[in-house]
C-alpha atoms as a PDB file:
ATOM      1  CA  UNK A   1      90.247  44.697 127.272  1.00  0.00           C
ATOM      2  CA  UNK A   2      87.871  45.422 130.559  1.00  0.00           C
ATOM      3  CA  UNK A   3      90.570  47.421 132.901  1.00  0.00           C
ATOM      4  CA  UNK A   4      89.994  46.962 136.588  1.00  0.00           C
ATOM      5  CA  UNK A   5      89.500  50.249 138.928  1.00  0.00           C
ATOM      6  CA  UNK A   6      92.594  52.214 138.395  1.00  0.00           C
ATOM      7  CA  UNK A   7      94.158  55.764 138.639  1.00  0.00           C
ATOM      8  CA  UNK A   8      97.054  56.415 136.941  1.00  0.00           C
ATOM      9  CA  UNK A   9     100.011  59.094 137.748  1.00  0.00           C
ATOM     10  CA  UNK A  10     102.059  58.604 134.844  1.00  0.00           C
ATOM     11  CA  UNK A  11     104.775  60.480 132.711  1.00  0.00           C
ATOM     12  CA  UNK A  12     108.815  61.157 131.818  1.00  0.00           C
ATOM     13  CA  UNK A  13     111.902  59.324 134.087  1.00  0.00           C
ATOM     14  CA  UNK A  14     112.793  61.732 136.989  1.00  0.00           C
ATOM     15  CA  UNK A  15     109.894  63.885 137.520  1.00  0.00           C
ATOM     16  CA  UNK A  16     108.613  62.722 141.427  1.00  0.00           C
ATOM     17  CA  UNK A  17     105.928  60.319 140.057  1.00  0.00           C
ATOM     18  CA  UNK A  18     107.105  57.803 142.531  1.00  0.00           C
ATOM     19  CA  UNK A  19     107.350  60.671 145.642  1.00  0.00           C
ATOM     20  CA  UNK A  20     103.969  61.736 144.897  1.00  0.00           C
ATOM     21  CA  UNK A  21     102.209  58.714 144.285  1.00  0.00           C
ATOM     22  CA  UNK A  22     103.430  57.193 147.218  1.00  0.00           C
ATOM     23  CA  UNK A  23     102.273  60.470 149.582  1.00  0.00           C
ATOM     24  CA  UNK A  24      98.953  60.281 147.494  1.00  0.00           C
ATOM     25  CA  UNK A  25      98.179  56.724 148.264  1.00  0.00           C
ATOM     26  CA  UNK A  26      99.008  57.012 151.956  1.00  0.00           C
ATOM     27  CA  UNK A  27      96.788  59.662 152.851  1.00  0.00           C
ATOM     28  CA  UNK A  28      93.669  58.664 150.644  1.00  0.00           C
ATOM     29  CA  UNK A  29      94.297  55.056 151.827  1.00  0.00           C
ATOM     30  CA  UNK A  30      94.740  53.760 148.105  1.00  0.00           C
ATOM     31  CA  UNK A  31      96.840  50.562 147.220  1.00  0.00           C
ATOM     32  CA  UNK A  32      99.420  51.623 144.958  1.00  0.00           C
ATOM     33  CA  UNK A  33     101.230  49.535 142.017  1.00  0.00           C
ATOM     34  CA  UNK A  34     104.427  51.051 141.381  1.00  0.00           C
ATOM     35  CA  UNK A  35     104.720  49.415 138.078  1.00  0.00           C
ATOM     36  CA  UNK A  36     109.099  49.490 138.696  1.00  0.00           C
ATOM     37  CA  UNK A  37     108.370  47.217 141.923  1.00  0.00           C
ATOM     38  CA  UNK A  38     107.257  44.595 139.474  1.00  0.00           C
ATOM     39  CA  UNK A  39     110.177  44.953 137.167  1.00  0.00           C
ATOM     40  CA  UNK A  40     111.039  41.100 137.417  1.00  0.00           C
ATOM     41  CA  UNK A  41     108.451  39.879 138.009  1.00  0.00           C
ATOM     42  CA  UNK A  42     106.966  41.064 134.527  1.00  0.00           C
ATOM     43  CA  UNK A  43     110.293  39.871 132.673  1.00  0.00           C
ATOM     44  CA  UNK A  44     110.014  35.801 132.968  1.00  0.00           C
ATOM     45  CA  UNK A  45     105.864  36.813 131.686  1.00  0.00           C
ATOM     46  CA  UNK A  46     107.217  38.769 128.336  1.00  0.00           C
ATOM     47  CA  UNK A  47     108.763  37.627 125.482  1.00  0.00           C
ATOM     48  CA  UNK A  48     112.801  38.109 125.635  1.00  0.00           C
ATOM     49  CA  UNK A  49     114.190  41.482 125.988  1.00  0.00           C
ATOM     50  CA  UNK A  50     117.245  42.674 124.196  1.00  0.00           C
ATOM     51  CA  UNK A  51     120.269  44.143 126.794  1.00  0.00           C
ATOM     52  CA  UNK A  52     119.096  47.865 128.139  1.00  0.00           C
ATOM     53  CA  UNK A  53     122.831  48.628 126.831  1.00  0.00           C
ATOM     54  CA  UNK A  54     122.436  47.419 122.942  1.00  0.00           C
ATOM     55  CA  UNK A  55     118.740  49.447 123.024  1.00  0.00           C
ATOM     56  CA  UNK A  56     120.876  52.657 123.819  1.00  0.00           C
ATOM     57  CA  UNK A  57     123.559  51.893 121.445  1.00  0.00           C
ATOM     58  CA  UNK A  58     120.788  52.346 119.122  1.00  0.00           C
ATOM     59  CA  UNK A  59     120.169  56.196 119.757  1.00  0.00           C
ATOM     60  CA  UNK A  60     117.615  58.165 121.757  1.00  0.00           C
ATOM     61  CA  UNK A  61     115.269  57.669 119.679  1.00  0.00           C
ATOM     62  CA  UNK A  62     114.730  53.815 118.979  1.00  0.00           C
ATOM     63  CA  UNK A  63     115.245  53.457 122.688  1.00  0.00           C
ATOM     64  CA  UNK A  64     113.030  54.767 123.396  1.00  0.00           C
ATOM     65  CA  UNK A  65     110.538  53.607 120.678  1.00  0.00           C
ATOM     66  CA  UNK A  66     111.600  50.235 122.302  1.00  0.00           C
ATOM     67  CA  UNK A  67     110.545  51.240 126.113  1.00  0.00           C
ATOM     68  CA  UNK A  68     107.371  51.915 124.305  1.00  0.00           C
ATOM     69  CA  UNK A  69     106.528  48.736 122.789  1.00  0.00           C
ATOM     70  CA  UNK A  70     107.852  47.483 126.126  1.00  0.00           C
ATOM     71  CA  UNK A  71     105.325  49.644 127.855  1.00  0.00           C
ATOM     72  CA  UNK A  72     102.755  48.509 126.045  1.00  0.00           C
ATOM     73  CA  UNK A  73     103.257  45.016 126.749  1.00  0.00           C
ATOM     74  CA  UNK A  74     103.287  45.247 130.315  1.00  0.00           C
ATOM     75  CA  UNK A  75     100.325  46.909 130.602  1.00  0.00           C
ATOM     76  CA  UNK A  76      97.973  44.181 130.458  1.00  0.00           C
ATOM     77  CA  UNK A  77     100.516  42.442 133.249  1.00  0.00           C
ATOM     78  CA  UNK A  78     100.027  45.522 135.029  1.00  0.00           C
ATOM     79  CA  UNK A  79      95.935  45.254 135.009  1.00  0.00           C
ATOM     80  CA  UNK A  80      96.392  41.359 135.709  1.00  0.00           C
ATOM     81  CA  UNK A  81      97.940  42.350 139.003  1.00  0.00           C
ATOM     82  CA  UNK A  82      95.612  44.974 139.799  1.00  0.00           C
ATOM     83  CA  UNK A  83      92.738  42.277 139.796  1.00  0.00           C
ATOM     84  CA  UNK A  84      95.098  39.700 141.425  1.00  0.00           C
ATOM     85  CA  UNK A  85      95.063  42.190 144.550  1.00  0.00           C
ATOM     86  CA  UNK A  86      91.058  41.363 144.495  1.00  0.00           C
ATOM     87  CA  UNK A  87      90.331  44.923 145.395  1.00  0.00           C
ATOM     88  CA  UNK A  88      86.781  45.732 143.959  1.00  0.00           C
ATOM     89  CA  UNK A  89      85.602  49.179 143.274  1.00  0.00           C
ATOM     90  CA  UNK A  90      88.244  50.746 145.108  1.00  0.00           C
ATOM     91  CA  UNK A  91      91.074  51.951 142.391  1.00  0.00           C
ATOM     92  CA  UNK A  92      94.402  51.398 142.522  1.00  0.00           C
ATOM     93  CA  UNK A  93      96.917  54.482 142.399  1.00  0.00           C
ATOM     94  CA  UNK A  94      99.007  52.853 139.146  1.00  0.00           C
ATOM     95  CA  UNK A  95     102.331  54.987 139.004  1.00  0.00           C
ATOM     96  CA  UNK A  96     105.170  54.424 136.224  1.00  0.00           C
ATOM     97  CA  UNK A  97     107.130  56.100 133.085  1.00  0.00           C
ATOM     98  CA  UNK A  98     105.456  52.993 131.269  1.00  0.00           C
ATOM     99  CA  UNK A  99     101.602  54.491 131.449  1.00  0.00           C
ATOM    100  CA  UNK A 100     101.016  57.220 128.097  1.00  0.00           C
ATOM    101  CA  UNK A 101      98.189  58.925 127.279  1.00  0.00           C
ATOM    102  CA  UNK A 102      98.006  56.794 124.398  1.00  0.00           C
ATOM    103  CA  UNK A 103      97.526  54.354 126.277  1.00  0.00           C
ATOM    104  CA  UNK A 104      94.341  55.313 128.981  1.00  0.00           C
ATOM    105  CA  UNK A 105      91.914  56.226 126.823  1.00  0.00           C
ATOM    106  CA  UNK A 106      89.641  53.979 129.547  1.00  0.00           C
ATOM    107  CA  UNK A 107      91.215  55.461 131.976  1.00  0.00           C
ATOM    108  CA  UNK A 108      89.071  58.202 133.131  1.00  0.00           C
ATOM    109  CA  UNK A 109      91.320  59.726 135.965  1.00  0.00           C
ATOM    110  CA  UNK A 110      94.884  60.137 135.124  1.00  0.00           C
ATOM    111  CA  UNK A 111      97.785  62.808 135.136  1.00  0.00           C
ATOM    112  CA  UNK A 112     101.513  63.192 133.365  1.00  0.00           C
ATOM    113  CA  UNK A 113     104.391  64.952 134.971  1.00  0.00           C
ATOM    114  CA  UNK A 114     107.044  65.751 132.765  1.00  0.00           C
ATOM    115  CA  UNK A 115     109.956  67.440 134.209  1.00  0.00           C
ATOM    116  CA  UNK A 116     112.874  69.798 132.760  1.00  0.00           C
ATOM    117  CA  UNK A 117     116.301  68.002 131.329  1.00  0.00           C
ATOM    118  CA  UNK A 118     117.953  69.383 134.510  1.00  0.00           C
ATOM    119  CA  UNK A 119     115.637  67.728 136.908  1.00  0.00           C
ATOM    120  CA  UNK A 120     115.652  64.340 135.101  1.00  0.00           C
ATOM    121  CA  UNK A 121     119.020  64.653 135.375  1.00  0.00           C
ATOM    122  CA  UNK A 122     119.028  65.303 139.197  1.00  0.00           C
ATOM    123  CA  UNK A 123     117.039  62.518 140.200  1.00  0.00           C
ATOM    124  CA  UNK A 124     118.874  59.938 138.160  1.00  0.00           C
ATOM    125  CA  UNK A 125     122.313  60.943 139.802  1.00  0.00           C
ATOM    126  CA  UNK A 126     120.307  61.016 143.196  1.00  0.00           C
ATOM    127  CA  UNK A 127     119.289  57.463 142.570  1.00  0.00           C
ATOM    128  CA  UNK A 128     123.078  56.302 141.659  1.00  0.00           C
ATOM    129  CA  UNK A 129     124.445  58.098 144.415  1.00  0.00           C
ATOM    130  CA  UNK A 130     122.405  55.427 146.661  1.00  0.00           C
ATOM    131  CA  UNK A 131     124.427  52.067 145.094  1.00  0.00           C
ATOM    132  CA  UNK A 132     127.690  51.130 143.832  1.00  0.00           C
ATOM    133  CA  UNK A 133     126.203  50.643 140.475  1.00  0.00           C
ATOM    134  CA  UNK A 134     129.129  51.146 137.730  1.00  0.00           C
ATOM    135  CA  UNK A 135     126.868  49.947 134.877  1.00  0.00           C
ATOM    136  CA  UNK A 136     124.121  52.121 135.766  1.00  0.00           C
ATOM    137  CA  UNK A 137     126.774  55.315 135.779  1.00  0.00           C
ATOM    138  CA  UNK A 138     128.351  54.292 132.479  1.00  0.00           C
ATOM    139  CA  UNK A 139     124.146  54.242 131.066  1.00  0.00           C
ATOM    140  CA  UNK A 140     123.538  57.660 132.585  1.00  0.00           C
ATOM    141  CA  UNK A 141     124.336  59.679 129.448  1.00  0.00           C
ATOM    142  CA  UNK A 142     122.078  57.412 127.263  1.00  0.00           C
ATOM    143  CA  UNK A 143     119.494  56.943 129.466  1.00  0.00           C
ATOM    144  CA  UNK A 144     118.733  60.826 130.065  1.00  0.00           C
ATOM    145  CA  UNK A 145     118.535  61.085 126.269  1.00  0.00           C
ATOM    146  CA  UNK A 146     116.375  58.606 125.806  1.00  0.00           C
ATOM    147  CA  UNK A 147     114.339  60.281 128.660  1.00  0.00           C
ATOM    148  CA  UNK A 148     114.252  63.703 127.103  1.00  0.00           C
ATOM    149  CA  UNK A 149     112.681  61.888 123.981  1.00  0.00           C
ATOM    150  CA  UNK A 150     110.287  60.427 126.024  1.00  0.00           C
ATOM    151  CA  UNK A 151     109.618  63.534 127.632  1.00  0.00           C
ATOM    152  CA  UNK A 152     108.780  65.556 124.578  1.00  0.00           C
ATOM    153  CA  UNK A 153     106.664  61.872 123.513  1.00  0.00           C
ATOM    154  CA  UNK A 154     104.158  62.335 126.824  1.00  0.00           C
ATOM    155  CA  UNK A 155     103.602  66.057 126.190  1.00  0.00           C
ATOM    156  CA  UNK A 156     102.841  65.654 123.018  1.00  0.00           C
ATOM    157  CA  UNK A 157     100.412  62.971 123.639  1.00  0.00           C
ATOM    158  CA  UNK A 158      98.823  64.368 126.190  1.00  0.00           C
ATOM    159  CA  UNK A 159      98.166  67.521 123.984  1.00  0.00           C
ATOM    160  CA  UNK A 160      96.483  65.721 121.568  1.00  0.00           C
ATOM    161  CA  UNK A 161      94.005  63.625 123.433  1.00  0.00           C
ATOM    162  CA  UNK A 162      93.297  66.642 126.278  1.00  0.00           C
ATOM    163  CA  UNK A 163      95.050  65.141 128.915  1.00  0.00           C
ATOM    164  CA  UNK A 164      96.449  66.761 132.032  1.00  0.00           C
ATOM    165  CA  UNK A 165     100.237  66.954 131.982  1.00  0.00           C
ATOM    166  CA  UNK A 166     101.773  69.529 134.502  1.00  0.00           C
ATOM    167  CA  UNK A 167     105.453  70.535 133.928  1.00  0.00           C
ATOM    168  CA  UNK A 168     108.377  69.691 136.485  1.00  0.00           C
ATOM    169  CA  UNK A 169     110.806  72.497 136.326  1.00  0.00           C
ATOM    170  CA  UNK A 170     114.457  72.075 137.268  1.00  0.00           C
ATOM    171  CA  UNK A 171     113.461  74.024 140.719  1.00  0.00           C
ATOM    172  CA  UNK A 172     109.938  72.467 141.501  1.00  0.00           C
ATOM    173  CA  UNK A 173     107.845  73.691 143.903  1.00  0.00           C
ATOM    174  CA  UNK A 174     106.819  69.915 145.186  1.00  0.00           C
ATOM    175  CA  UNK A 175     103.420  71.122 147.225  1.00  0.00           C
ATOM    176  CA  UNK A 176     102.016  73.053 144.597  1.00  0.00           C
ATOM    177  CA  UNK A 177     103.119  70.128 142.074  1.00  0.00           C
ATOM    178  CA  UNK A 178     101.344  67.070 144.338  1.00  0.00           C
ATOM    179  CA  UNK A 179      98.475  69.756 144.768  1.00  0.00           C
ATOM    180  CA  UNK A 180      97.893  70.312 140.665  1.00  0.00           C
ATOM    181  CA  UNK A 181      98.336  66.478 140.755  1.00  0.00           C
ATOM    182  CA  UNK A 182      95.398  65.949 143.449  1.00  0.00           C
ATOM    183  CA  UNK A 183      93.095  68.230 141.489  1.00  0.00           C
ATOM    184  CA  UNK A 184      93.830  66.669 138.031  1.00  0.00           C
ATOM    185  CA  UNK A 185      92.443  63.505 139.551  1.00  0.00           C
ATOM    186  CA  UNK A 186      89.564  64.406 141.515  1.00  0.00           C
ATOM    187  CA  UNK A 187      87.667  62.867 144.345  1.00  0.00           C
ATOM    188  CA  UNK A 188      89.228  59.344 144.982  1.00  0.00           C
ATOM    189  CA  UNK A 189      87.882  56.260 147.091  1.00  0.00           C
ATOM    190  CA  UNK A 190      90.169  55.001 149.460  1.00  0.00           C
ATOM    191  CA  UNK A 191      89.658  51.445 151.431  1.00  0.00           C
ATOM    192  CA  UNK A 192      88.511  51.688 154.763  1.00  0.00           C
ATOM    193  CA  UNK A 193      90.458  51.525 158.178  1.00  0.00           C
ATOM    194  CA  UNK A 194      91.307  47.916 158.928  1.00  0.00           C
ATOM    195  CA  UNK A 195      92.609  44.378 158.446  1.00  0.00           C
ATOM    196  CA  UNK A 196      92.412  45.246 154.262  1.00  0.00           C
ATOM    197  CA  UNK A 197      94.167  48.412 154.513  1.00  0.00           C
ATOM    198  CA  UNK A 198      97.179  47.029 156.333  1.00  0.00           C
ATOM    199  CA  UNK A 199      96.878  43.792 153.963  1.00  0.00           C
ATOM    200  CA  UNK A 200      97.166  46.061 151.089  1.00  0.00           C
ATOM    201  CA  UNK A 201      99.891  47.524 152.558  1.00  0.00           C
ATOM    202  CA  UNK A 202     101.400  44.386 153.675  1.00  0.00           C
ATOM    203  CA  UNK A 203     101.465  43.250 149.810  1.00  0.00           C
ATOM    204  CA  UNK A 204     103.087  46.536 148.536  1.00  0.00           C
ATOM    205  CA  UNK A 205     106.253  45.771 151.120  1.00  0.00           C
ATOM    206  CA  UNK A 206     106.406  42.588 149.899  1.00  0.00           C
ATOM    207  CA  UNK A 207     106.826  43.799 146.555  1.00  0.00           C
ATOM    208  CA  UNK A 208     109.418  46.577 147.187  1.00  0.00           C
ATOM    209  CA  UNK A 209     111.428  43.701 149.121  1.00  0.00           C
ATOM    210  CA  UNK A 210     110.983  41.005 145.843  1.00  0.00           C
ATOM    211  CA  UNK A 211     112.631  44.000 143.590  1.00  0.00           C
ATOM    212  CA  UNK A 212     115.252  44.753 145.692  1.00  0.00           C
ATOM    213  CA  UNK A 213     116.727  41.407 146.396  1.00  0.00           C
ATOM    214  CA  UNK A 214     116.006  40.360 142.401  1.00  0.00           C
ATOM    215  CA  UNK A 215     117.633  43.822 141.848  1.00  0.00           C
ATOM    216  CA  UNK A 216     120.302  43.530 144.135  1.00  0.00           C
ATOM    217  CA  UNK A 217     121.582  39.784 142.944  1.00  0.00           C
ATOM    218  CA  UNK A 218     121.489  41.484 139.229  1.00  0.00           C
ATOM    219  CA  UNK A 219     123.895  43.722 139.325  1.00  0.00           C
ATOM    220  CA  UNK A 220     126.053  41.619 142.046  1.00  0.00           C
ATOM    221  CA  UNK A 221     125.537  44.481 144.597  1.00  0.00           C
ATOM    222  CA  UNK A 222     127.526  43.525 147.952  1.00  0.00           C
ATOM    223  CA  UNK A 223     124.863  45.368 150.400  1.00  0.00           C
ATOM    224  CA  UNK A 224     121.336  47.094 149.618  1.00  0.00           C
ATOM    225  CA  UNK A 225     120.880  50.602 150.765  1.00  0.00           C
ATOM    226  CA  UNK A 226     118.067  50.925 153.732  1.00  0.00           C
ATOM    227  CA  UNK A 227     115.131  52.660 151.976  1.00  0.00           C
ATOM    228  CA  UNK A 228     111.632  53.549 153.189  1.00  0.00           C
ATOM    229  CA  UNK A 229     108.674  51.196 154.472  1.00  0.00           C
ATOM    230  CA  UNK A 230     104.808  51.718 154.836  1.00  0.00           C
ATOM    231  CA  UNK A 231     103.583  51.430 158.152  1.00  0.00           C
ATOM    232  CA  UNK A 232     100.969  48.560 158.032  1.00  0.00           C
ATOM    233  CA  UNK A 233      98.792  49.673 160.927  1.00  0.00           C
ATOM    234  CA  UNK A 234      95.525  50.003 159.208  1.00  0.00           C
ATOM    235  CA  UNK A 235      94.630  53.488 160.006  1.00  0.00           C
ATOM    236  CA  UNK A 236      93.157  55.736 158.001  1.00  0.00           C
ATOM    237  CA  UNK A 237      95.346  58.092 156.467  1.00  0.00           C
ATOM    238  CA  UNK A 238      98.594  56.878 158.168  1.00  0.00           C
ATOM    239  CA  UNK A 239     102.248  58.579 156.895  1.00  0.00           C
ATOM    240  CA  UNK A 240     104.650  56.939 159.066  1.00  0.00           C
ATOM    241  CA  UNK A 241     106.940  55.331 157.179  1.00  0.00           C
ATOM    242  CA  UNK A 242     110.001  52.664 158.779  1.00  0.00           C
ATOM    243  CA  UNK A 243     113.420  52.715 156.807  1.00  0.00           C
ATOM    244  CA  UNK A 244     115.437  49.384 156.288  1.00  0.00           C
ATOM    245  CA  UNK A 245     116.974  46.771 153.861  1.00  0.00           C
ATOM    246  CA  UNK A 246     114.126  44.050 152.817  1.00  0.00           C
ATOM    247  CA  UNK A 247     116.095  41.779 155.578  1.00  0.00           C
ATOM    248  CA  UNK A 248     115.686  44.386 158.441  1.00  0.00           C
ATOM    249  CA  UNK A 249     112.181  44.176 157.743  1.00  0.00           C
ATOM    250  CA  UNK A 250     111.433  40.591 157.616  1.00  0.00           C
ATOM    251  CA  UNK A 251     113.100  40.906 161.131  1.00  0.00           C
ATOM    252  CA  UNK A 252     110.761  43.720 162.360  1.00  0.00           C
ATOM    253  CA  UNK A 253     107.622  42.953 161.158  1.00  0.00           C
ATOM    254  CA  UNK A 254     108.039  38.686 162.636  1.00  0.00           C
ATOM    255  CA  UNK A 255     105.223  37.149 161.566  1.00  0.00           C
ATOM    256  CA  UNK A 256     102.888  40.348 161.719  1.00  0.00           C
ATOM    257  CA  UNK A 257     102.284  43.808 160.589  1.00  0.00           C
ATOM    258  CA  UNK A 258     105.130  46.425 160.229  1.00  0.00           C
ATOM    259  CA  UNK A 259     104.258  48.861 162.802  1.00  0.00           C
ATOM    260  CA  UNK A 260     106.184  52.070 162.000  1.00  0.00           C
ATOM    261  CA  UNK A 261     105.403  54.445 164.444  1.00  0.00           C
END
């Protein structure tokens, strides 16, 4: 298939893909896809999926074989909304567990993180600690061996087709990590200051507010936790981020831009 312009920061559950990616895109003024912000939206475009619970049942292994497969059929959703965003040359920063070096073989700029059992482990209690989520807590054991399968999958991979993977130890040093990161991918082209820069940023709100409502009426959660915001100013190389539920910021934004500084 002909890919659109894309960048991918790929690799193992729980190893700051979605940290990094999002500090990357902000100060080279990329759009980013953060292929887990399109979670639903992907599901009513694939054939049906079998429960998450009955795919760990199975064992480590065939669950994750199955996220694979999965994996592999988003990705041509994934480059559909890439072009959807109509963004030209400029490349969008892709970012997900679902990208494998397998899998970007015309994908000339790319990198892997893959982080120790104990980090993984770390950032999946992190992320239940944020939600009243009793099904997610009773999955934890499964998912993080299905993770550490994965893990050892991606390194592997990345071996054999000369790929840059760089390892995420249980103590990580996070500047030196998003530094390696920058350097494995090499000069980028980011969109210029403007009306298209905040648009861009405009549609990746959007996004992050779709998941968390769809996400939020799935698992019958009373209240969603505030979480972070890009500032839709349009200036080049713009951080400041604005923290709030996807309500909040239909509030603060009006009819406008999200200014969060």
């Amino acid at each position: 298939m002909s890919w659109p312009a894309m960048v991918w920061i790929g690799g193992a559950p729980g190893a700051g893909k979605s940290t990094i990616a999002r500090g990357l895109a902000r100060r080279k003024d990329l759009p980013l896809q953060a292929i887990d912000l399109w979670t639903y939206a992907h599901v009513g475009r694939m054939p049906p999926l079998r429960p998450l619970a009955e795919e760990l049942a199975a064992g480590p292994a065939a669950a994750a074989a199955s996220f694979v497969e999965i994996a592999r059929t988003r990705l041509e959703l994934v480059a559909a909304d890439v072009r959807e965003r109509g963004l030209g040359d400029v490349p969008a920063l892709v970012e997900g567990p679902q990208l494998f070096p397998s899998m970007a073989d015309e994908i000339p700029a790319a990198v892997w993180l893959v982080p120790d059992a104990e980090q993984t482990r770390r950032a999946r209690e992190e992320r239940l600690a944020r939600a009243e989520d009793p099904e997610g807590r009773a999955r934890l054991e499964g998912l993080l061996a299905r993770d550490a399968v994965l893990a050892d999958l991606v390194r592997r991979e990345a071996v054999e087709r000369g790929r840059a993977v760089i390892e995420v130890p249980a103590d990580p040093d996070w500047a030196a990590i998003t530094h390696a990161v920058e350097d494995a991918l090499g000069p980028l082209q980011g969109l210029e200051e403007g009306e298209e820069l905040a648009r861009q940023r405009q549609y990746e709100n959007l996004a992050a507010c779709r998941q968390g409502r769809l996400w939020q009426a799935d698992i019958g959660l009373a209240e969603l936790p505030p979480y972070a915001f890009a500032c839709e100013c349009g200036r080049p190389g713009c951080l400041a981020t604005w923290s709030g539920t996807p309500d909040d910021y239909d509030t603060q934004r009006g009819g406008g831009w999200l200014l969060a500084d």
